[in-house]
C-alpha atoms as a PDB file:
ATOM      1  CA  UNK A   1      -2.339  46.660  -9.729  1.00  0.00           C
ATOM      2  CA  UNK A   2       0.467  47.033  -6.965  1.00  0.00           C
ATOM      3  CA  UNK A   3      -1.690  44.268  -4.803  1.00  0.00           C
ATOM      4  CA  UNK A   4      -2.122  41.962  -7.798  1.00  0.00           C
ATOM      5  CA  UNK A   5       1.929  42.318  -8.770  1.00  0.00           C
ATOM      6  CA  UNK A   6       2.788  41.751  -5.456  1.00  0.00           C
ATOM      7  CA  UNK A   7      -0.006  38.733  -4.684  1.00  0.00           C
ATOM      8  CA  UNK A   8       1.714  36.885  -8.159  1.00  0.00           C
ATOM      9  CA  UNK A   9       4.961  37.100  -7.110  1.00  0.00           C
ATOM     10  CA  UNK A  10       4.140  35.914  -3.691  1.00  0.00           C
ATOM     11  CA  UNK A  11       2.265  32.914  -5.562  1.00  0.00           C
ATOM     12  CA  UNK A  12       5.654  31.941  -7.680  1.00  0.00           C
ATOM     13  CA  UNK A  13       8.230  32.570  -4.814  1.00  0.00           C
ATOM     14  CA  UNK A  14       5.762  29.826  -3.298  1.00  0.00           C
ATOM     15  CA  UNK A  15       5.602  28.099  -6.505  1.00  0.00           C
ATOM     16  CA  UNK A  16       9.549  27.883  -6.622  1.00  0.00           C
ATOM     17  CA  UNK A  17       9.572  26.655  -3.416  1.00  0.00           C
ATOM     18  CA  UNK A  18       7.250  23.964  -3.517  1.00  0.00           C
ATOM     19  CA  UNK A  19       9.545  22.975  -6.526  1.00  0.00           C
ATOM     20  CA  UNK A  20      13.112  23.241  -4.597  1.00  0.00           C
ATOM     21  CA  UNK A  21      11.267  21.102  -1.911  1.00  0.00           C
ATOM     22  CA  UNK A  22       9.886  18.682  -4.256  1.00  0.00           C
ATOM     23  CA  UNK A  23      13.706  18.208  -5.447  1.00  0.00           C
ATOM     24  CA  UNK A  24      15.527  17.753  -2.120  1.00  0.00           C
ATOM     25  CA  UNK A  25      12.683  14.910  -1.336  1.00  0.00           C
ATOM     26  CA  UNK A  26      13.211  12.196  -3.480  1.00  0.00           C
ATOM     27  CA  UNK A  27      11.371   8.827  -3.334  1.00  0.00           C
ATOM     28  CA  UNK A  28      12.836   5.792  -1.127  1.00  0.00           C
ATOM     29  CA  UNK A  29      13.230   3.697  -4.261  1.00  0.00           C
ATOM     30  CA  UNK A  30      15.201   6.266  -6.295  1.00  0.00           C
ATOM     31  CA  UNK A  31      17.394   7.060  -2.842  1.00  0.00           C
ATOM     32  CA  UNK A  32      18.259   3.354  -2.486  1.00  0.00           C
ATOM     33  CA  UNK A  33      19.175   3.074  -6.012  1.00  0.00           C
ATOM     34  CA  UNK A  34      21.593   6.295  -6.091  1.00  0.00           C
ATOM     35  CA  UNK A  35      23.254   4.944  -2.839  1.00  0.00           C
ATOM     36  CA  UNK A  36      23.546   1.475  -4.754  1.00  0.00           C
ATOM     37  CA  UNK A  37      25.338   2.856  -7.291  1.00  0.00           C
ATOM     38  CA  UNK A  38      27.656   5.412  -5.076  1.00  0.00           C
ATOM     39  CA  UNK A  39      28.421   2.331  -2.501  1.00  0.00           C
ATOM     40  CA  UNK A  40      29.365  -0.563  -5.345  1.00  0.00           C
ATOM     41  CA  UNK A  41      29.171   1.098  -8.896  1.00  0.00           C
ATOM     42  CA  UNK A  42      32.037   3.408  -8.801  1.00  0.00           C
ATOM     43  CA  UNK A  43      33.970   3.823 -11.961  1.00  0.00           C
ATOM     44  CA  UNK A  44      33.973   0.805 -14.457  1.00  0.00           C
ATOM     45  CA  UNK A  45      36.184  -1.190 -12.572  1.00  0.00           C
ATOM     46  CA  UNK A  46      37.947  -0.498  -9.174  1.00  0.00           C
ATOM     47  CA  UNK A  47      40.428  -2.066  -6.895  1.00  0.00           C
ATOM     48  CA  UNK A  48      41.478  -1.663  -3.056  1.00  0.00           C
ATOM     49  CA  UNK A  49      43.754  -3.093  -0.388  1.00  0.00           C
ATOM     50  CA  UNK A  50      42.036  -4.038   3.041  1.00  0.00           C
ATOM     51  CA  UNK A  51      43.150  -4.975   6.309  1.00  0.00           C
ATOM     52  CA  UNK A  52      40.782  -6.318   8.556  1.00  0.00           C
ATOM     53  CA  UNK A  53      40.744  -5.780  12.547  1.00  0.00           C
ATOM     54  CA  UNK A  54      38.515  -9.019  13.838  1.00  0.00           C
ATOM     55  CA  UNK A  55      38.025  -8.409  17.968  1.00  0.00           C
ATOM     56  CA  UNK A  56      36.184 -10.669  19.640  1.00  0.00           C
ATOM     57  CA  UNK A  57      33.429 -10.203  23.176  1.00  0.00           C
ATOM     58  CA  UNK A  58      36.391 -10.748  24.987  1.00  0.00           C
ATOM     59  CA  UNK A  59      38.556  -7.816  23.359  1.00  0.00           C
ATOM     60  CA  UNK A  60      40.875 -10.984  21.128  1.00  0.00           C
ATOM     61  CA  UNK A  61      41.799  -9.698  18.018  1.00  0.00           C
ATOM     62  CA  UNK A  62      42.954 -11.380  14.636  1.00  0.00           C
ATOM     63  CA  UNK A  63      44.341  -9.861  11.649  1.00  0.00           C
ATOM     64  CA  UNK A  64      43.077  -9.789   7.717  1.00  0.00           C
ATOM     65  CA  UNK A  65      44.776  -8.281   4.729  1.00  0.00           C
ATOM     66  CA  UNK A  66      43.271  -9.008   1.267  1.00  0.00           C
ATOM     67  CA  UNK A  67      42.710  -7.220  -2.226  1.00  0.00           C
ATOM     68  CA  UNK A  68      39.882  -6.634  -3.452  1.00  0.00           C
ATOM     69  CA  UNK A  69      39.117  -6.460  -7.370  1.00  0.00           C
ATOM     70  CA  UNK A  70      35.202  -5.629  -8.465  1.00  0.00           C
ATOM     71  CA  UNK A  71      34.122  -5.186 -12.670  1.00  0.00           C
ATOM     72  CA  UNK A  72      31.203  -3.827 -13.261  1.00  0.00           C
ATOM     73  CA  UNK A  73      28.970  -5.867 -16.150  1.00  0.00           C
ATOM     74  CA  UNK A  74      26.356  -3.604 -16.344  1.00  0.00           C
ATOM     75  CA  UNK A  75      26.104  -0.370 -14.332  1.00  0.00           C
ATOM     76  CA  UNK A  76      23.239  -0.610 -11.775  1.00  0.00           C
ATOM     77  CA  UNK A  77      23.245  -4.543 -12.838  1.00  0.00           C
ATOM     78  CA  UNK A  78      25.700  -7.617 -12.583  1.00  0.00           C
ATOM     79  CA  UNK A  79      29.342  -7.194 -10.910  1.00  0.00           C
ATOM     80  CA  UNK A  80      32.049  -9.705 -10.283  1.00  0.00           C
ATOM     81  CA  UNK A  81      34.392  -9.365  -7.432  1.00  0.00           C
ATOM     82  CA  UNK A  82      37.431 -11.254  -6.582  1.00  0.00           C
ATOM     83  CA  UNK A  83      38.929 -11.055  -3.023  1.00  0.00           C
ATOM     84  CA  UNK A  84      42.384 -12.556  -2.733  1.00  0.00           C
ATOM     85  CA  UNK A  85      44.014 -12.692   0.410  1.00  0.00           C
ATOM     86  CA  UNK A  86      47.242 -12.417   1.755  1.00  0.00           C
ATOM     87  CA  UNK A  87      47.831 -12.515   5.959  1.00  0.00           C
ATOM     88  CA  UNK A  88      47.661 -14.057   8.182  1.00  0.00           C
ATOM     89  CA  UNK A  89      49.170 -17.505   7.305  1.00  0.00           C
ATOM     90  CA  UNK A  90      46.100 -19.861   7.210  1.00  0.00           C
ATOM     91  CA  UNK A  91      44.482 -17.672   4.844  1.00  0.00           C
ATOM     92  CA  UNK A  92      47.372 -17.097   2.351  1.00  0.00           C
ATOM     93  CA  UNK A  93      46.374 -17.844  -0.814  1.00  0.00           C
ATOM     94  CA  UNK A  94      42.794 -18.204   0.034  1.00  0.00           C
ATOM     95  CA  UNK A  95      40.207 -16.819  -3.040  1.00  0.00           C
ATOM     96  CA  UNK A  96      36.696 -15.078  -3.227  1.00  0.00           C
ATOM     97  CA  UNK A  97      34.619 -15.200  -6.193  1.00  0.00           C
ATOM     98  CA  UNK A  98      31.248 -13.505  -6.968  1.00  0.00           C
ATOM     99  CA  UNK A  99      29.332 -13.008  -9.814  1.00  0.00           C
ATOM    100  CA  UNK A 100      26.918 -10.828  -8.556  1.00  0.00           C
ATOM    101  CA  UNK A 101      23.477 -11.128 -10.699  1.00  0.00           C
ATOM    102  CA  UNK A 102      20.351  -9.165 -10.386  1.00  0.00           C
ATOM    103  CA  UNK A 103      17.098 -10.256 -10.091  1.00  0.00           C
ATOM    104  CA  UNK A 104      18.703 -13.680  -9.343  1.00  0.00           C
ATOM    105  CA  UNK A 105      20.894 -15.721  -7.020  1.00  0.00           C
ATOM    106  CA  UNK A 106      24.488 -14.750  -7.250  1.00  0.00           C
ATOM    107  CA  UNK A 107      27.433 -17.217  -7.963  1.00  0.00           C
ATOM    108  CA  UNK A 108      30.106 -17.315  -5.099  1.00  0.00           C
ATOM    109  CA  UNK A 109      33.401 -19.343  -4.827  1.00  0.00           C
ATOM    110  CA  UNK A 110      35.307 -20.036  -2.386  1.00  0.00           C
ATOM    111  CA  UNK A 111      38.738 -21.640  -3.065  1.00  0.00           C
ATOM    112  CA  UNK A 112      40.898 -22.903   0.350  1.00  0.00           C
ATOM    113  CA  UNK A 113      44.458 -23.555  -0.629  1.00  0.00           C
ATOM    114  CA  UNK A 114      45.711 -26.267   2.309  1.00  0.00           C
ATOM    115  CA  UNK A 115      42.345 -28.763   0.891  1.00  0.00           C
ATOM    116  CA  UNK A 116      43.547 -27.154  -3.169  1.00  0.00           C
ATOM    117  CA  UNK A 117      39.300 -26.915  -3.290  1.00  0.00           C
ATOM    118  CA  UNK A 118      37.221 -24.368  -4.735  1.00  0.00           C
ATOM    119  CA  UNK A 119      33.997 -24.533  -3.104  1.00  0.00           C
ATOM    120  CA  UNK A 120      30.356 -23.188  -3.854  1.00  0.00           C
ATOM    121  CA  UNK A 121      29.079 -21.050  -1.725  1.00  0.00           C
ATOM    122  CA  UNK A 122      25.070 -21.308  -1.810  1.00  0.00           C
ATOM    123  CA  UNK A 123      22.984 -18.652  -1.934  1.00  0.00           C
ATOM    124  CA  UNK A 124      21.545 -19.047   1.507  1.00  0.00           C
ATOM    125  CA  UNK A 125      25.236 -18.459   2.781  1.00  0.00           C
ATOM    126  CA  UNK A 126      25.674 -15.008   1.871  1.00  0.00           C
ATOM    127  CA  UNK A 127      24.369 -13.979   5.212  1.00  0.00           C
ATOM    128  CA  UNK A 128      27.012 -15.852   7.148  1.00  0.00           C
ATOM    129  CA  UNK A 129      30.166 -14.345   8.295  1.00  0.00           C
ATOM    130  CA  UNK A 130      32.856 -13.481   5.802  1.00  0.00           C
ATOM    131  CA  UNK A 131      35.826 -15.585   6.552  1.00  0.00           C
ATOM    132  CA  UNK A 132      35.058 -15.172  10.291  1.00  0.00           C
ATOM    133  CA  UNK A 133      34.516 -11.578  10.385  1.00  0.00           C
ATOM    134  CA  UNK A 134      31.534  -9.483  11.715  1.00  0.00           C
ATOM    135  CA  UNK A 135      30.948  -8.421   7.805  1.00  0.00           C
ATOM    136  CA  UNK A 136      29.309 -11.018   6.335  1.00  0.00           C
ATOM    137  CA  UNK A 137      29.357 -12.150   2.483  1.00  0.00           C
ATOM    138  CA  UNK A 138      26.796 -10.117   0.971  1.00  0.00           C
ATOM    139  CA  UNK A 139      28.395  -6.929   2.991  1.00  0.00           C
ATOM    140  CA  UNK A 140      31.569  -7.374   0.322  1.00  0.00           C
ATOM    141  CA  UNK A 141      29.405  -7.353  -2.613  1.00  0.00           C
ATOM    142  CA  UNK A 142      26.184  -5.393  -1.698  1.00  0.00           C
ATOM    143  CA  UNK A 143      22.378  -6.552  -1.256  1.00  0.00           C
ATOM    144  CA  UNK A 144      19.869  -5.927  -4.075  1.00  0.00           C
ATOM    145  CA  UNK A 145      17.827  -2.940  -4.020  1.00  0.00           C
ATOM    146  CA  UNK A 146      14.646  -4.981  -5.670  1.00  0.00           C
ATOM    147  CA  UNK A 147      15.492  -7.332  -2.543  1.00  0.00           C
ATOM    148  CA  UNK A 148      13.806  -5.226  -0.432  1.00  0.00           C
ATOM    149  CA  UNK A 149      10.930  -3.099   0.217  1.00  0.00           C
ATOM    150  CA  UNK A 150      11.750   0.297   0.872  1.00  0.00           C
ATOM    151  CA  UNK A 151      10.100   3.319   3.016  1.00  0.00           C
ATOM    152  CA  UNK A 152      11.734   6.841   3.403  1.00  0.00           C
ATOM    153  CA  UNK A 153      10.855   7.081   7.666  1.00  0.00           C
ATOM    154  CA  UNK A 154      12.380  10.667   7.714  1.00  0.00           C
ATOM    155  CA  UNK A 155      15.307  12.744   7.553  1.00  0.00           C
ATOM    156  CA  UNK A 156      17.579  13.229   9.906  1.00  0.00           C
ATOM    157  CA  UNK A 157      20.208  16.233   9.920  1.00  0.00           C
ATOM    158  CA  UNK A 158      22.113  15.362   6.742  1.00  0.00           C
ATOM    159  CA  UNK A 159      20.972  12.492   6.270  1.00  0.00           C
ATOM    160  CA  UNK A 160      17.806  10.081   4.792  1.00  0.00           C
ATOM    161  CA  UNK A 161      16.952   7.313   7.272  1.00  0.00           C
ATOM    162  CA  UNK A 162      15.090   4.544   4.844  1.00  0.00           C
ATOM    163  CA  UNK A 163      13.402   1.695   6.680  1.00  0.00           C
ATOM    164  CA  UNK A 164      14.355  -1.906   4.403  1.00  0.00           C
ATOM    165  CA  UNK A 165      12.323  -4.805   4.571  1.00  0.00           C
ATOM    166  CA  UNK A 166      13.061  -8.111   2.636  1.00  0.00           C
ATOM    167  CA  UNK A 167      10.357  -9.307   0.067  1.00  0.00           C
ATOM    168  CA  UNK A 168      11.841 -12.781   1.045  1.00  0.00           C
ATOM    169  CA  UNK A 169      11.832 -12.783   5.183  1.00  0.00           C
ATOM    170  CA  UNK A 170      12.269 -16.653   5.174  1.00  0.00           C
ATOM    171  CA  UNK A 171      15.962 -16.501   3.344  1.00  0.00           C
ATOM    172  CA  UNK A 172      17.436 -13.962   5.661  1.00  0.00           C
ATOM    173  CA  UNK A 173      17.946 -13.231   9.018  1.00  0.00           C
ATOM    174  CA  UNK A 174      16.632 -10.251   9.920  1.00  0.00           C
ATOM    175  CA  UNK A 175      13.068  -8.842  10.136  1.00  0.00           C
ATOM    176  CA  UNK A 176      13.912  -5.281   8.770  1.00  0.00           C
ATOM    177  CA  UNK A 177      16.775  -2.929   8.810  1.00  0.00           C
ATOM    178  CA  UNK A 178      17.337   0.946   8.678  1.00  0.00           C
ATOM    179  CA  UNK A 179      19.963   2.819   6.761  1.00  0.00           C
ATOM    180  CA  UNK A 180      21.078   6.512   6.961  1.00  0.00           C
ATOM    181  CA  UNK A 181      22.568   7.660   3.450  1.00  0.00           C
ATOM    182  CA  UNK A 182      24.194  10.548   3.168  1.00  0.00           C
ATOM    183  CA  UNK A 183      21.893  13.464   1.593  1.00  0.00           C
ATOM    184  CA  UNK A 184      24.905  15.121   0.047  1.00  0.00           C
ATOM    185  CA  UNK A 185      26.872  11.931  -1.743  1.00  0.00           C
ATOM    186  CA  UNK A 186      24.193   9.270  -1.358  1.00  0.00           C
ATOM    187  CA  UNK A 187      26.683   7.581   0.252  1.00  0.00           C
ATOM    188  CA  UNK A 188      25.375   4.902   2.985  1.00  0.00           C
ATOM    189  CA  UNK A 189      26.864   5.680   6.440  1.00  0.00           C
ATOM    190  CA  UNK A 190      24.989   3.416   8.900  1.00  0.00           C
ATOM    191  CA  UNK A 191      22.835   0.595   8.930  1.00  0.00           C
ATOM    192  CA  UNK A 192      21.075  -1.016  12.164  1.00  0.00           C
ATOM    193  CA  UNK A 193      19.570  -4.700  11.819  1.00  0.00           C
ATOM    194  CA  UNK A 194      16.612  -5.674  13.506  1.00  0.00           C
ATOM    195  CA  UNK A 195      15.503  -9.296  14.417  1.00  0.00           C
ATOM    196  CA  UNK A 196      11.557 -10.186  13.986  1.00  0.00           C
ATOM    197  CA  UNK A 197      11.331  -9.147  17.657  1.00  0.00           C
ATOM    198  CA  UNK A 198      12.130  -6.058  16.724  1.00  0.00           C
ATOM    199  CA  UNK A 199      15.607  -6.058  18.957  1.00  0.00           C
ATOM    200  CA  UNK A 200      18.636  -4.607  17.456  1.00  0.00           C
ATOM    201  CA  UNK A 201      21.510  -7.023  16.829  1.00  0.00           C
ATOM    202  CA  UNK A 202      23.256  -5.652  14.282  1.00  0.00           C
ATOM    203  CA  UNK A 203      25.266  -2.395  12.921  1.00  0.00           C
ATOM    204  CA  UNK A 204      27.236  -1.469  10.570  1.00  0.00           C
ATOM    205  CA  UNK A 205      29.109   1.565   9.626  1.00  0.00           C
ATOM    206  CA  UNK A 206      31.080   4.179   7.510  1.00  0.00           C
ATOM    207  CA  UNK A 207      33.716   5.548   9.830  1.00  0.00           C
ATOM    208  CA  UNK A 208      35.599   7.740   7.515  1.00  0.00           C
ATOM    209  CA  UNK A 209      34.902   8.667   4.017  1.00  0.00           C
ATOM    210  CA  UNK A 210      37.521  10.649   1.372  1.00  0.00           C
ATOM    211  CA  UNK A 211      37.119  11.057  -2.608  1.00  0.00           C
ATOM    212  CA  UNK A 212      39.080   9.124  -4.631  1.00  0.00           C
ATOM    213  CA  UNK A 213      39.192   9.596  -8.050  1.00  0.00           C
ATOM    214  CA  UNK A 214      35.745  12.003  -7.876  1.00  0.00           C
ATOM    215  CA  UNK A 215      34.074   9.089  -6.183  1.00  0.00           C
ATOM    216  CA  UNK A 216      32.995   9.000  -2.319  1.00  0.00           C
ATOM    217  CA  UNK A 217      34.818   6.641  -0.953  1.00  0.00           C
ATOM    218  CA  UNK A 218      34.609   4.470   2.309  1.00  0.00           C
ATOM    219  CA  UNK A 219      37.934   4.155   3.648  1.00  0.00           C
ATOM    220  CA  UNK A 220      36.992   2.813   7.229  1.00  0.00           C
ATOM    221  CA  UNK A 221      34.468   0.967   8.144  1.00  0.00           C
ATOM    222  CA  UNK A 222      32.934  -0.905  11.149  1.00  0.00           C
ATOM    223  CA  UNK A 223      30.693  -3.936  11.744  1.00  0.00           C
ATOM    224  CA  UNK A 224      29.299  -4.767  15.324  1.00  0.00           C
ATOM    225  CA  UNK A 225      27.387  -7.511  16.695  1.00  0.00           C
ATOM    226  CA  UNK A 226      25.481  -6.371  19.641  1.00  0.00           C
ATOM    227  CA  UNK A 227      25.028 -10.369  20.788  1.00  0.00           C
ATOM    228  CA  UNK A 228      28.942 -11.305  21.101  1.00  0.00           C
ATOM    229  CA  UNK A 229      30.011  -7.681  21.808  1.00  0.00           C
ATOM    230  CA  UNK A 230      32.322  -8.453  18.807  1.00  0.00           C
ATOM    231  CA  UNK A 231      33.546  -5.997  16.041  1.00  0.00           C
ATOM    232  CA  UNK A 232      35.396  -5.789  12.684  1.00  0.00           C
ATOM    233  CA  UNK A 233      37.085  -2.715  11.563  1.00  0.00           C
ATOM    234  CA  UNK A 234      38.040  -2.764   7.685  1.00  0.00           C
ATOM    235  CA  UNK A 235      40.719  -0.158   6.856  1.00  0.00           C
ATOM    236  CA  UNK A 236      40.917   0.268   2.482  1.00  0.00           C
ATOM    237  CA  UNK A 237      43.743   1.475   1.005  1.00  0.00           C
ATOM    238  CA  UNK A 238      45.521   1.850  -2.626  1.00  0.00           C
ATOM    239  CA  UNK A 239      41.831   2.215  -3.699  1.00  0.00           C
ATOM    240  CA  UNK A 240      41.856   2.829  -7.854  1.00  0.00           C
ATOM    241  CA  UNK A 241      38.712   3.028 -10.286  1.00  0.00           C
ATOM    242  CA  UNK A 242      39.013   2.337 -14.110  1.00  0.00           C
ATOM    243  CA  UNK A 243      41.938   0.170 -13.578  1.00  0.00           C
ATOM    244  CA  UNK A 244      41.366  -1.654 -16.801  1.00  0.00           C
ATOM    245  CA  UNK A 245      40.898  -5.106 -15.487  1.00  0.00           C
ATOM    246  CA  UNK A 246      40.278  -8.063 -17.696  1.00  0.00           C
ATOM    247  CA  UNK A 247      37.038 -10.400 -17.632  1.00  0.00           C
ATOM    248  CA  UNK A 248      38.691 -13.259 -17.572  1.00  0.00           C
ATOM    249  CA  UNK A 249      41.134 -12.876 -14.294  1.00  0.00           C
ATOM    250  CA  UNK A 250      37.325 -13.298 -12.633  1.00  0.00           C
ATOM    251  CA  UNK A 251      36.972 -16.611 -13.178  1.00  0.00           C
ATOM    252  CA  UNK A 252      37.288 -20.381 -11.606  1.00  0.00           C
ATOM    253  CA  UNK A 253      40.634 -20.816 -13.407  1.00  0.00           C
ATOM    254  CA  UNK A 254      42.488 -17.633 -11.053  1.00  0.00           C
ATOM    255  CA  UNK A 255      40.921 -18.785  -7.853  1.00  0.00           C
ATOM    256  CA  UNK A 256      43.756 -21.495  -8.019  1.00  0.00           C
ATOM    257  CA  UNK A 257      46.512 -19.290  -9.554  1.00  0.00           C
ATOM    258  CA  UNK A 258      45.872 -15.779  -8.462  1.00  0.00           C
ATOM    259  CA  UNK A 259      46.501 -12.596 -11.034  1.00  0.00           C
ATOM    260  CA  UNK A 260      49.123 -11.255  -9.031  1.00  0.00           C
ATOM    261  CA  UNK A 261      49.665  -8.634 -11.843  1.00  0.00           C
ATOM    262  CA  UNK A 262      46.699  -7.022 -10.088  1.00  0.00           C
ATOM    263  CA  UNK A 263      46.886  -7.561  -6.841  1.00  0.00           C
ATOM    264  CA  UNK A 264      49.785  -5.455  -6.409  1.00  0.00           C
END
């Protein structure tokens, strides 16, 4: 009876453990979609100051300081952002508009004071450089999970390393890229871009991350092209959630006359 006690408990201590393992392993699709909504979903609304280091190959640098204002429409689904900037002078005034749509093309803005024009940005452009940065549009407001396919390669210390690669390859640049999110927050830390002949090209990556308001939050981050030998460092400050901001500042109408109310 001894031997039979012992043999069941030796069966559910392995039963338990099969179940703690099936917990801290997760499928790629449900990791993606946590880190989703730690990266861009925090709080209903959330705002943040940024100043932007641009260095060039040759080790030139140039200066951006904006504010950033994101509502969420639907947690998980459609956002709208607004980036206002501030320095240097050929910027001032300059606008950012995105309403962010899933399992569609987003709508982006772009409003230049000196021409007094609000552009459209198409969708094809959101892989281009953000206002001559090494981020690039869709790095301010995020990339679809349903974009992509998704495959959990391993993990890595603290970390899941999940292998991305578009569903549509002919509207983006890059053949495949892999991300390391945090196993702890779900918070992204690292992402490496690979071109279709499988060379690295591009990273990007969380440099510093604090908790703001009980959410993780990146508060340094760093893009690199490996081609120029260029980088962008984006430092975020002031960062708020649940500010309270109103639907309507995120519109055509305050590209031209921003809502300094919230910008402060």
């Amino acid at each position: 009876m001894m031997r039979t006690a012992a043999a069941a408990l030796c069966i559910l201590a392995a039963s338990a453990a099969g179940a703690r393992g099936e917990e801290k392993a997760p499928t790629a699709e449900e990791i993606v979609n946590r880190a989703n909504l730690v990266a861009y979903y925090a709080g209903a609304d959330g705002r943040a100051q940024v100043e932007m280091t641009i260095t060039d190959g040759r080790g030139r640098t140039r200066e951006r300081r904006m504010t950033i204002l994101r509502r969420n429409v639907a947690e998980g689904g459609d956002q709208k952002f607004y980036v206002h900037f501030q320095r240097p002078a050929d910027v001032r005034g300059m606008a950012y508009l995105v309403w962010k749509h899933v399992g569609r093309d987003d709508d982006r803005w772009l409003y230049q004071p000196a021409l007094d024009l609000v552009k459209r940005i198409a969708a094809g452009d959101k892989r281009t450089s953000f206002v001559g940065s090494d981020f690039l549009y869709e790095d301010v407001s995020g990339r679809g999970p349903e974009e992509d396919v998704h495959e959990l390669l391993r993990t890595e210390g603290e970390a899941y390393v999940i292998r991305s690669t578009p569903r549509e390859p002919r509207g983006v640049e890059f053949a495949r890229y892999d991300v390391w999110i945090d196993r702890a927050t779900f918070m992204p830390m690292r992402a490496e871009y690979f071109d279709r002949a499988g060379k690295k090209y591009r990273v990007v990556e969380a440099l510093e991350v604090r908790e703001i308001g009980g959410h993780p939050t990146v508060v340094r981050s760093k893009a690199n092209n490996l081609e120029s030998g260029g980088h962008t460092v984006s430092v975020f400050s002031d960062v708020a959630y649940g500010v309270g901001l109103p639907d309507d500042i995120f519109t055509e109408r305050y590209l031209r006359r921003a809502p300094t109310k919230w910008l402060k």
